[in-house]
C-alpha atoms as a PDB file:
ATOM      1  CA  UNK A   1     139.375  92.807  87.905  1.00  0.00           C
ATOM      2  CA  UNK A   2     136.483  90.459  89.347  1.00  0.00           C
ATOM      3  CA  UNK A   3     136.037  93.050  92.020  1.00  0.00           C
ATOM      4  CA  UNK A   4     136.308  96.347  90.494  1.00  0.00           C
ATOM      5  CA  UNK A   5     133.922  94.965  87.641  1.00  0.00           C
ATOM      6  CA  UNK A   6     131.353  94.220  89.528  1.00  0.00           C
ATOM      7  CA  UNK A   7     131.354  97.088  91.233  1.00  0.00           C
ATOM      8  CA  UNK A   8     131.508  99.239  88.545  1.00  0.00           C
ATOM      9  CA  UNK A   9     128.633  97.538  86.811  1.00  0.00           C
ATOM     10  CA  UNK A  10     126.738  97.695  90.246  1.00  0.00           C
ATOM     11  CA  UNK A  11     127.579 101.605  89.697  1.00  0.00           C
ATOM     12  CA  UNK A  12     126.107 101.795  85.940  1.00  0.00           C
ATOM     13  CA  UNK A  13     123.026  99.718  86.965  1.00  0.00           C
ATOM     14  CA  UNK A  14     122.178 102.270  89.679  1.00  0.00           C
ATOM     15  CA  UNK A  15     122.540 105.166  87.493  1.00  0.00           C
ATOM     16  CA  UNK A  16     120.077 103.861  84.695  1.00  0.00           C
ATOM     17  CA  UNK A  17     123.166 103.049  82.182  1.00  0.00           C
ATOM     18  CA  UNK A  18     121.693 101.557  78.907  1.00  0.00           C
ATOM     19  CA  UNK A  19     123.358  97.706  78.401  1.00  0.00           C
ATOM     20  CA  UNK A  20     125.544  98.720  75.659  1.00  0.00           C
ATOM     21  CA  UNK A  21     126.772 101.549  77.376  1.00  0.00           C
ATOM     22  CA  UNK A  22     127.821  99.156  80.488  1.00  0.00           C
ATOM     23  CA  UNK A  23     129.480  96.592  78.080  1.00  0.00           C
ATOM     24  CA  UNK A  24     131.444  99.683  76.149  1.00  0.00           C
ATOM     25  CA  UNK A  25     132.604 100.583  79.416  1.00  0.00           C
ATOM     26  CA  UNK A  26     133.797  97.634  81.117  1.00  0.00           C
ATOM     27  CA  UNK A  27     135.973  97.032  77.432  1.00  0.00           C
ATOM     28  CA  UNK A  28     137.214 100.100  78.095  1.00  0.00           C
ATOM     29  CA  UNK A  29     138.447  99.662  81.396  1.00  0.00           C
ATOM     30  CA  UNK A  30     139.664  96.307  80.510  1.00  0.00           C
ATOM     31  CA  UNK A  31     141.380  97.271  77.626  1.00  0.00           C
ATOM     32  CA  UNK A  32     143.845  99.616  79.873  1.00  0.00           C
ATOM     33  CA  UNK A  33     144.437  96.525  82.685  1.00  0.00           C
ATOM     34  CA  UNK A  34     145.269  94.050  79.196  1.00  0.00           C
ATOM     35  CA  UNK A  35     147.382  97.603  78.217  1.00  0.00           C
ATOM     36  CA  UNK A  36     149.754  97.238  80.850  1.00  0.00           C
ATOM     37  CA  UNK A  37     149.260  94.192  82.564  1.00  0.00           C
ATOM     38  CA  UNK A  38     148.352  95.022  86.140  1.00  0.00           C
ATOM     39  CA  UNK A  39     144.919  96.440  87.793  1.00  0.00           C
ATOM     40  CA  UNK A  40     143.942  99.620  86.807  1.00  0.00           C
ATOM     41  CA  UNK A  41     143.531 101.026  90.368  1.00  0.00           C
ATOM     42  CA  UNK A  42     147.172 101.300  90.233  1.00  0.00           C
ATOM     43  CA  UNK A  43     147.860 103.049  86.494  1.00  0.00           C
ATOM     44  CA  UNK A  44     148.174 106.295  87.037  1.00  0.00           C
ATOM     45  CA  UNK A  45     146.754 109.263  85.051  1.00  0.00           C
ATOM     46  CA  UNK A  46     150.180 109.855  83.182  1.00  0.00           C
ATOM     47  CA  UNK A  47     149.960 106.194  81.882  1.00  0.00           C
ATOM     48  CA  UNK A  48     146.490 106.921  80.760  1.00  0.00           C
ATOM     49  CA  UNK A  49     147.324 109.826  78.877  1.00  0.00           C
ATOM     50  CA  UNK A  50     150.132 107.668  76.701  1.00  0.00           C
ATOM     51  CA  UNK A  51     147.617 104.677  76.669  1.00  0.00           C
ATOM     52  CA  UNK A  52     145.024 107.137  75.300  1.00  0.00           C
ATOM     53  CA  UNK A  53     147.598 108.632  72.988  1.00  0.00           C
ATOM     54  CA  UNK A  54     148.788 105.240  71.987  1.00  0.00           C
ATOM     55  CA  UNK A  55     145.296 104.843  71.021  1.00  0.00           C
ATOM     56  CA  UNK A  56     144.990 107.528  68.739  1.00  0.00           C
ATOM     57  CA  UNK A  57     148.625 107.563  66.775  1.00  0.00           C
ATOM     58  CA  UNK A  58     148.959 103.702  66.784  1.00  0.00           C
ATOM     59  CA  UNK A  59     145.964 101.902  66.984  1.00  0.00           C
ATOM     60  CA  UNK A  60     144.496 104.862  64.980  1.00  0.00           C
ATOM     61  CA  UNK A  61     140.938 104.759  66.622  1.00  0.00           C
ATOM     62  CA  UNK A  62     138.716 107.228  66.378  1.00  0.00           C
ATOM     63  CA  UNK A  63     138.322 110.530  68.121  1.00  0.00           C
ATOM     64  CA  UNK A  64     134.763 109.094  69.252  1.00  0.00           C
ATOM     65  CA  UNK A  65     135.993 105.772  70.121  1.00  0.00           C
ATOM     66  CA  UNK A  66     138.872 107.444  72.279  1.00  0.00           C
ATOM     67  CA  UNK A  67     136.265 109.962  73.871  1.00  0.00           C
ATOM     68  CA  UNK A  68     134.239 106.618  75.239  1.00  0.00           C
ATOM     69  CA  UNK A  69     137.301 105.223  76.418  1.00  0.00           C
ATOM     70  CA  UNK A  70     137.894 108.755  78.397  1.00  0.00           C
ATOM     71  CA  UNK A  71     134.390 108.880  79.668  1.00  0.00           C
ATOM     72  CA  UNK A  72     134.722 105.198  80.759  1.00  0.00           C
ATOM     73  CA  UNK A  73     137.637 105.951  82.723  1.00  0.00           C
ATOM     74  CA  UNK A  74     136.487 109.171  84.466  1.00  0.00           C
ATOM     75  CA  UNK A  75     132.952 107.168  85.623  1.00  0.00           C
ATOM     76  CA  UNK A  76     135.469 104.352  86.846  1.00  0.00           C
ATOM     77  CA  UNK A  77     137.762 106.874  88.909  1.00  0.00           C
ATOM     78  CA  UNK A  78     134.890 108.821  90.133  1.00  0.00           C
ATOM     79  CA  UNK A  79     132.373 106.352  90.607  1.00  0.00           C
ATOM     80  CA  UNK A  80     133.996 103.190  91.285  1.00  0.00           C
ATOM     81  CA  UNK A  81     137.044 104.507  93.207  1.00  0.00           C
ATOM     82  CA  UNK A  82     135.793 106.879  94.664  1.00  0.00           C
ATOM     83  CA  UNK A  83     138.760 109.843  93.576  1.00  0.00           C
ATOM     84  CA  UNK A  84     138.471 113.072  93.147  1.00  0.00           C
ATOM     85  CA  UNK A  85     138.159 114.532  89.238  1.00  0.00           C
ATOM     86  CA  UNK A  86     141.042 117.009  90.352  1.00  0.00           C
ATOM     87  CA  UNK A  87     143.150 113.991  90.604  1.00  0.00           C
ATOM     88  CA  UNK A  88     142.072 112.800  87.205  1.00  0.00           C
ATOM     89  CA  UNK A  89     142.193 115.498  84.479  1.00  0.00           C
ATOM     90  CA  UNK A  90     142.460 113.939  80.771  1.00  0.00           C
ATOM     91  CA  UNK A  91     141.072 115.857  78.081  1.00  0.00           C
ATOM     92  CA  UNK A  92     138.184 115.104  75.684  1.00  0.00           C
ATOM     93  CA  UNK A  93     139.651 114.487  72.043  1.00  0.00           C
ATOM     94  CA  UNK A  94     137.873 117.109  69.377  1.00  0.00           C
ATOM     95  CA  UNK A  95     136.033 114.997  66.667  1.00  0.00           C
ATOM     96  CA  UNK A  96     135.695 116.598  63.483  1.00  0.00           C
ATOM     97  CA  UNK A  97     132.136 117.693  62.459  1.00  0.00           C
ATOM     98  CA  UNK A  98     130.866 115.834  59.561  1.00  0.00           C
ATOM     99  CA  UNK A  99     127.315 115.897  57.982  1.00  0.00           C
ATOM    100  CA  UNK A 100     126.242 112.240  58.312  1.00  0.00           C
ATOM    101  CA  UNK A 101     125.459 110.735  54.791  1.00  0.00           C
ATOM    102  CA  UNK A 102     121.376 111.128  54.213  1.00  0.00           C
ATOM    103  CA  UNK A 103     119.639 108.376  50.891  1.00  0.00           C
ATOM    104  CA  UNK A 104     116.957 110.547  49.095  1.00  0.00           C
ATOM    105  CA  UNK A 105     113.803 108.466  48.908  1.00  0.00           C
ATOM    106  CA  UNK A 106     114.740 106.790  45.653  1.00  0.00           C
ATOM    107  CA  UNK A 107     117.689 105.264  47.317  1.00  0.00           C
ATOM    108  CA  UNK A 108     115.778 104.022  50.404  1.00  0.00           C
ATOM    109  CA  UNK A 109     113.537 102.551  47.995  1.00  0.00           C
ATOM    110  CA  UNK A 110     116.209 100.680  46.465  1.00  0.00           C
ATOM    111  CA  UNK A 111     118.239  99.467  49.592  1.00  0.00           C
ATOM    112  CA  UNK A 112     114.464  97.801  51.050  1.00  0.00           C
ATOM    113  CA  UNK A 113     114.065  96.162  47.612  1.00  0.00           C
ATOM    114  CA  UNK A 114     117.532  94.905  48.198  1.00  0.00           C
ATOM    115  CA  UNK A 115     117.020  93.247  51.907  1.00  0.00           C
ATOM    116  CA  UNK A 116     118.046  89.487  51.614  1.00  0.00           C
ATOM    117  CA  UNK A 117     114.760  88.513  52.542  1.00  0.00           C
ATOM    118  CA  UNK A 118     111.098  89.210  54.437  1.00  0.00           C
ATOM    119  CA  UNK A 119     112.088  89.628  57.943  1.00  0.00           C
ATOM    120  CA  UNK A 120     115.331  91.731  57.099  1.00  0.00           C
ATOM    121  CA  UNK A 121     113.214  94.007  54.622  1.00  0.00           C
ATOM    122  CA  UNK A 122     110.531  94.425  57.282  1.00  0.00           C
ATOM    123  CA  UNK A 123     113.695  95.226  60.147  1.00  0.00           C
ATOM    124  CA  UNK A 124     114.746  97.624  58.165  1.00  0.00           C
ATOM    125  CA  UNK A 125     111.997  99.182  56.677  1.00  0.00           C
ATOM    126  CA  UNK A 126     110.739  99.660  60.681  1.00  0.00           C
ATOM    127  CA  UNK A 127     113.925 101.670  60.996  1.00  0.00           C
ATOM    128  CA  UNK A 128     113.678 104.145  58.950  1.00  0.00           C
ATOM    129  CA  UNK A 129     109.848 104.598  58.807  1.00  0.00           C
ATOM    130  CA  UNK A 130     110.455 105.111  62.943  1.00  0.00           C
ATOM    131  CA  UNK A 131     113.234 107.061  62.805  1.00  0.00           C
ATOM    132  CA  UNK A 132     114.458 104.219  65.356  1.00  0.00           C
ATOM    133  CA  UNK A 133     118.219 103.746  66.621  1.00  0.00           C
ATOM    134  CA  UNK A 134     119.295  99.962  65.477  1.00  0.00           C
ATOM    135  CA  UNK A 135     119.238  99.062  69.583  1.00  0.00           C
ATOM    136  CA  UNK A 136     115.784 100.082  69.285  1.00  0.00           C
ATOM    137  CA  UNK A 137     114.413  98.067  66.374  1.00  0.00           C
ATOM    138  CA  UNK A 138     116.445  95.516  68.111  1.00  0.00           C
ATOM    139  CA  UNK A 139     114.149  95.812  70.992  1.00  0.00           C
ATOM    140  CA  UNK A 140     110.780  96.108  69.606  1.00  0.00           C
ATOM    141  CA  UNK A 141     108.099  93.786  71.347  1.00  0.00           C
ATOM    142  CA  UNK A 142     104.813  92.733  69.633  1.00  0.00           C
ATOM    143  CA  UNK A 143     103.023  94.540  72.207  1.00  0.00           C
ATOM    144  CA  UNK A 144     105.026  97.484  71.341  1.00  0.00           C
ATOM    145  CA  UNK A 145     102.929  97.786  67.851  1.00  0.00           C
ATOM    146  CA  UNK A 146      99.959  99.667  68.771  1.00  0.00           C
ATOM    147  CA  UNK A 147      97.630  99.484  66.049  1.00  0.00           C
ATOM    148  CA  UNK A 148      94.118 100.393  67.041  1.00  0.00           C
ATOM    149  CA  UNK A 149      92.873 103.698  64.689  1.00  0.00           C
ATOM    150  CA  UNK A 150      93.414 105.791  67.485  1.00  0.00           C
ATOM    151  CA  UNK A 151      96.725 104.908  68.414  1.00  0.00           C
ATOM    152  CA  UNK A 152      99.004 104.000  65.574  1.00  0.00           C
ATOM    153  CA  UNK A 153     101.752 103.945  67.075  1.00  0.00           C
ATOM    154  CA  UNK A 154     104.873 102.621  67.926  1.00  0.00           C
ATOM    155  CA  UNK A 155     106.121 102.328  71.834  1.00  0.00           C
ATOM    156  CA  UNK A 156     109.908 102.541  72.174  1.00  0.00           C
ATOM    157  CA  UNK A 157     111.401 100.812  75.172  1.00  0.00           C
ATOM    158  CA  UNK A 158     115.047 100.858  75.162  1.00  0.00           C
ATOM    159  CA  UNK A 159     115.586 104.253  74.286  1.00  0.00           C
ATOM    160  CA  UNK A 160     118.805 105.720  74.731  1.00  0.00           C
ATOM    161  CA  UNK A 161     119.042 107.439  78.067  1.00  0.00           C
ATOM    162  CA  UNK A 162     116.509 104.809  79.440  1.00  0.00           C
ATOM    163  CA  UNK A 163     113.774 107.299  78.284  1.00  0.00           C
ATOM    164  CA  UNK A 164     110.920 105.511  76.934  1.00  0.00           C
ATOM    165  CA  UNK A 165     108.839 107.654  73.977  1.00  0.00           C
ATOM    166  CA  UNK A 166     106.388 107.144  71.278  1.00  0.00           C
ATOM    167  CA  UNK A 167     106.488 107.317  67.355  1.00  0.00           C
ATOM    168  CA  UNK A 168     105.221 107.060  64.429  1.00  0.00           C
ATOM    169  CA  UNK A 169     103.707 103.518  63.065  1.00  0.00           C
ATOM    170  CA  UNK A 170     102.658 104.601  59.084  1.00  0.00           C
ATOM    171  CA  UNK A 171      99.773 102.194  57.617  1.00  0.00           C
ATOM    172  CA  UNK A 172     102.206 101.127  55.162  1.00  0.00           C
ATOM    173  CA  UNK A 173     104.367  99.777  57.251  1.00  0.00           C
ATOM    174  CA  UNK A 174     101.928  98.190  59.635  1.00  0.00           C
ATOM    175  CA  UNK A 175     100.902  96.060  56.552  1.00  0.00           C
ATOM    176  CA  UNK A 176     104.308  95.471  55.783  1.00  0.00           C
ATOM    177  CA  UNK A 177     104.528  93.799  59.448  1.00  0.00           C
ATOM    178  CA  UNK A 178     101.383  92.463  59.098  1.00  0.00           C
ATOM    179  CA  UNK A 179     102.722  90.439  56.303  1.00  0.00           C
ATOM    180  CA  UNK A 180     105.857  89.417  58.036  1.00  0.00           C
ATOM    181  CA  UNK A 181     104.322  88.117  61.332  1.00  0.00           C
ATOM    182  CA  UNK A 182     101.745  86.153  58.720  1.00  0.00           C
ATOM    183  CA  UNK A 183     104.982  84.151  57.539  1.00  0.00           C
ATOM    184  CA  UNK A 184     107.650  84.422  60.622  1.00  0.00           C
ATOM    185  CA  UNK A 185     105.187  84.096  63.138  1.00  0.00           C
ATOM    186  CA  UNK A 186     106.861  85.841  65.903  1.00  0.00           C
ATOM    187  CA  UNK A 187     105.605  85.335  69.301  1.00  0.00           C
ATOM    188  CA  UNK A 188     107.180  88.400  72.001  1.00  0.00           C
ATOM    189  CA  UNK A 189     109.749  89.909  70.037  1.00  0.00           C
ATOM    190  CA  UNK A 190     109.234  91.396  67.211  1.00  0.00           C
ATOM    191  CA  UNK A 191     112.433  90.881  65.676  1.00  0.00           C
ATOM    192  CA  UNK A 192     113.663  87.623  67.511  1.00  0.00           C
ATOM    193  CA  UNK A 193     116.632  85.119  66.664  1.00  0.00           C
ATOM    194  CA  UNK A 194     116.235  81.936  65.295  1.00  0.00           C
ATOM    195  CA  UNK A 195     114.215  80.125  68.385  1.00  0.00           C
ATOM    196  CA  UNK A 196     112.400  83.421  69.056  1.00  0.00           C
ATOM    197  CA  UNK A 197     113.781  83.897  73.033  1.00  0.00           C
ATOM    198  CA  UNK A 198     115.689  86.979  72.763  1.00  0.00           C
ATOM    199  CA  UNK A 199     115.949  89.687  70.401  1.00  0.00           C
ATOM    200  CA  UNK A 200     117.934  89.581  67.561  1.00  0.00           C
ATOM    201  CA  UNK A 201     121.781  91.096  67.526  1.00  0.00           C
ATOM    202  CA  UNK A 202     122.009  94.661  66.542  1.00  0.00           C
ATOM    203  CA  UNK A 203     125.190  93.323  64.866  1.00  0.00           C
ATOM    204  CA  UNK A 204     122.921  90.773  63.002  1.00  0.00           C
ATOM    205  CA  UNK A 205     120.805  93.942  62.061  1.00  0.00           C
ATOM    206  CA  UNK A 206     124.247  95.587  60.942  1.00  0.00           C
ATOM    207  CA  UNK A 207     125.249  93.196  58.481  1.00  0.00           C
ATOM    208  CA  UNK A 208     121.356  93.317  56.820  1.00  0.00           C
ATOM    209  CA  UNK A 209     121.837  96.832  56.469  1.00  0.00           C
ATOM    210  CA  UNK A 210     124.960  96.532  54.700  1.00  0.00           C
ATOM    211  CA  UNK A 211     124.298  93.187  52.323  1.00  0.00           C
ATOM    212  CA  UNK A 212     121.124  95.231  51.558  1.00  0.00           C
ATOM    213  CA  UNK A 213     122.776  98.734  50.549  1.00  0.00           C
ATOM    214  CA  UNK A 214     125.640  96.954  48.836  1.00  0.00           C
ATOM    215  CA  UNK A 215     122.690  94.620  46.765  1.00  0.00           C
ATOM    216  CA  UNK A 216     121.321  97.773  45.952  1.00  0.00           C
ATOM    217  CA  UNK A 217     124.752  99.766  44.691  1.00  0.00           C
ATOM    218  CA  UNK A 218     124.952 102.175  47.468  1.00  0.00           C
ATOM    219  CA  UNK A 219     128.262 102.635  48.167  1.00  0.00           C
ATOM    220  CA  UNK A 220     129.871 101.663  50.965  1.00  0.00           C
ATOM    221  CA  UNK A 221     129.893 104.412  53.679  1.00  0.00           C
ATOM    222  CA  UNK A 222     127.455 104.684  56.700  1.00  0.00           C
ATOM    223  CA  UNK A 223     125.631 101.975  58.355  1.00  0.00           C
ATOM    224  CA  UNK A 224     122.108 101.269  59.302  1.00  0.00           C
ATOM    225  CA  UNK A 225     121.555 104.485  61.173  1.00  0.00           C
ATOM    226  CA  UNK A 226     121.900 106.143  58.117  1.00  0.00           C
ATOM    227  CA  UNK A 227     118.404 105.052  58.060  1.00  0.00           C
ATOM    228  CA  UNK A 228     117.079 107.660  60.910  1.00  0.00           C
ATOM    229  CA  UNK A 229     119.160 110.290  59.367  1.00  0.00           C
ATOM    230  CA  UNK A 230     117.526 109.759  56.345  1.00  0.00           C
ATOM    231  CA  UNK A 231     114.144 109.598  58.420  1.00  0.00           C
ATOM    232  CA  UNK A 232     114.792 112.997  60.340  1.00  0.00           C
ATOM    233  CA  UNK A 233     115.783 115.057  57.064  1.00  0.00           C
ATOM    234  CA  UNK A 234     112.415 113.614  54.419  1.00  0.00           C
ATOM    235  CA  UNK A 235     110.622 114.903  57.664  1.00  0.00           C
ATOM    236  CA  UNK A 236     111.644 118.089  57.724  1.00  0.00           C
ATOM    237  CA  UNK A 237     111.847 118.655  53.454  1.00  0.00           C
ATOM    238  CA  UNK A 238     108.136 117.501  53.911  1.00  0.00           C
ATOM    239  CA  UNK A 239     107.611 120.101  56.236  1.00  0.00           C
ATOM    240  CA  UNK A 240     107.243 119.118  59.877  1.00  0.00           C
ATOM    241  CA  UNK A 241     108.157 121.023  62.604  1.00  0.00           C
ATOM    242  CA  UNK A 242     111.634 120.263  64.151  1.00  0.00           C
ATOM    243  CA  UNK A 243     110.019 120.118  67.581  1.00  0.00           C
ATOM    244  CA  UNK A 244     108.097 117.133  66.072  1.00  0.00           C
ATOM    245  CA  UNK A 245     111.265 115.751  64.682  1.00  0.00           C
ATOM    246  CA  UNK A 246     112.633 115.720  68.277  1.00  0.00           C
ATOM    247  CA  UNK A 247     110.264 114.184  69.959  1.00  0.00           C
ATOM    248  CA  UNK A 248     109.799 110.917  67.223  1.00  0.00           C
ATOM    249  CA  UNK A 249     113.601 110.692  67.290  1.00  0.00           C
ATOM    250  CA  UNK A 250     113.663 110.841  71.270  1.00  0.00           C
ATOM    251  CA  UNK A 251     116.513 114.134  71.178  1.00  0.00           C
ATOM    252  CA  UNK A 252     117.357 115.974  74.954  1.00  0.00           C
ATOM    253  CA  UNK A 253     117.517 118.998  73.279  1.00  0.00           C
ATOM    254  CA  UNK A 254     116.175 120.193  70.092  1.00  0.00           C
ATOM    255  CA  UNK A 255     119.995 121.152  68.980  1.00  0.00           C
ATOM    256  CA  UNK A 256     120.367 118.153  68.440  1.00  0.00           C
ATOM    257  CA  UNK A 257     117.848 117.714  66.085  1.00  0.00           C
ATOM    258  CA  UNK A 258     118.665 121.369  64.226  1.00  0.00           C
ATOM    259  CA  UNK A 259     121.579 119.403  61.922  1.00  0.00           C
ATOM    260  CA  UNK A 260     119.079 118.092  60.154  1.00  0.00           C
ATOM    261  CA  UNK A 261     118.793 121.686  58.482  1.00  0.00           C
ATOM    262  CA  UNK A 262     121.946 121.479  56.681  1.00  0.00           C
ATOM    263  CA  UNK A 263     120.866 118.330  55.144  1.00  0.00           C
ATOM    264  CA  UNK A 264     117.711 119.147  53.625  1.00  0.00           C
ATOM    265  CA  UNK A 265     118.125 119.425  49.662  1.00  0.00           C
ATOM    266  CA  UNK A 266     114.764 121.550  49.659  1.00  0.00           C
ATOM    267  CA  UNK A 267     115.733 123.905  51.840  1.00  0.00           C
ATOM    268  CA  UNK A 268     119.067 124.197  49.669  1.00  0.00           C
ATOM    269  CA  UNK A 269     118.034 123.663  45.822  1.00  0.00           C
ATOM    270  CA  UNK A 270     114.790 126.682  46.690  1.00  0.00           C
ATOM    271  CA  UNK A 271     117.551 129.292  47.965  1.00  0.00           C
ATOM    272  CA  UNK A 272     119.222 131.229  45.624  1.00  0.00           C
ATOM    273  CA  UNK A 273     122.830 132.234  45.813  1.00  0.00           C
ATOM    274  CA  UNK A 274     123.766 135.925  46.386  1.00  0.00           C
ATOM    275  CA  UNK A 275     125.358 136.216  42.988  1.00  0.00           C
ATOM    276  CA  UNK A 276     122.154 136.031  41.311  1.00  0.00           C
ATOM    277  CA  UNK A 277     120.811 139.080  43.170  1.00  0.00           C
ATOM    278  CA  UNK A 278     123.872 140.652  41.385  1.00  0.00           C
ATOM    279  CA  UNK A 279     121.640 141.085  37.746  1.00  0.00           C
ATOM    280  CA  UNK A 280     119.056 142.477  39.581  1.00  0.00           C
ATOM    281  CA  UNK A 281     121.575 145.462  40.164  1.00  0.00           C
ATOM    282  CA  UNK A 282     123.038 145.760  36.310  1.00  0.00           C
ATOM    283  CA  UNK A 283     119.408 146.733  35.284  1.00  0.00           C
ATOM    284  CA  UNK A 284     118.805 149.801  37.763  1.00  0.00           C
END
């Protein structure tokens, strides 16, 4: 595998792949090799379809965790060695369509009241007053607080898609940082480890996410990025333009951004069901 993974990460560098993405991918591929015990230049596409079917009925992944492992392995045929996608035809699993889980503002309230302690209240408070992916807030820089009046901003770096963007940095929360740095004191990263040379974990960021929302009797589904769901939809019930939306939240296409719709309890609770109209014709 030494070979083969270094050229497949030489491949991913060269086409702008974000680090995660690279380290999903290289699991993936060296899940199937572990799978069956030999290189996997030599497993043919028949063994991948039962080793992505063993996936699914034993392993019981999910459909999106299965569709990374088939995108890994297509980018590893094509790019790496070099075959044509003719030779290589596995099909994308369908994953079922689910609204993602949205806290009203009472409930966001409640889970930052709930953070363990300064620095993971002011983590996660930048995450959903950004509308930032947890890789993101991972990733913020001092320098990437822009705070003059005529900026107020905040400068997103590792953006998924390696697209860097701009978004919003409320007064509130610059005090709230403001307040942190006064007592944490940190010096490039905004969110560093203990030691302050690299960024903190996004898993680290997980688990602050869920002590908080479990402190504050959330329930236990979703995970931090409920926080930018929850972000996206208060924008739009407070009435800003979905083009906005897309452009804060850093969306290729503004489809993307149009679920947000079906989770805005304004735009639901203010429409009234056709079998009210149905009075309206009793009394003609």
């Amino acid at each position: 595998m030494t070979e083969l993974r270094k050229r497949m990460s030489e491949a991913m560098v060269l086409r702008g792949f974000a680090a995660r993405t690279q380290q999903s991918y290289l699991a993936c591929v060296a899940g199937l090799a572990r799978h069956y015990g030999r290189s996997p230049e030599r497993i043919d596409t028949a063994q991948i379809q039962a080793y992505l079917l063993h996936l699914i009925t034993e392993r019981k992944l999910a459909y999106a965790s299965v569709n990374q492992a088939v995108c890994a392995l297509r980018f590893f045929h094509r790019a790496v060695l070099k075959r044509e996608a003719a030779d290589y035809d596995i099909p994308m699993a369908k994953v079922p369509k689910r609204l993602p889980r949205v806290f009203s503002r009472e409930e966001v309230g409640r889970l930052l009241d709930s953070a363990r302690d300064l620095r993971a209240r002011a983590l996660l408070a930048t995450t959903y007053a950004a509308g930032l992916r947890v890789s993101e807030v991972c990733a913020l820089r001092l320098a990437d607080v822009e705070s003059a009046p005529d900026r107020m901003c905040l400068k997103v770096r590792q953006a998924k898609g390696a697209k860097e963007r701009y978004t919003l940095l409320s007064p509130r929360l610059l005090e709230s940082l403001r307040q942190y740095w006064r007592v944490c004191r940190p010096r490039i990263w905004l969110f560093p480890i203990r030691g302050g040379e690299r960024p903190i974990d996004p898993k680290q960021a997980q688990r602050w996410f869920w002590a908080a929302r479990d402190a504050a009797g959330l329930g236990c589904e979703g995970g931090i990025h409920t926080l930018r769901h929850s972000f996206a939809t208060h924008l739009l019930e407070a009435g800003v333009d979905i083009h906005t939306i897309q452009r804060l939240l850093g969306h290729g296409h503004v489809g993307t951004t149009m679920r947000y719709f079906h989770l805005t309890r304004a735009r639901l609770t203010g429409t009234a069901s056709p079998l009210e109209l149905l009075d309206t014709l009793s009394n003609r």
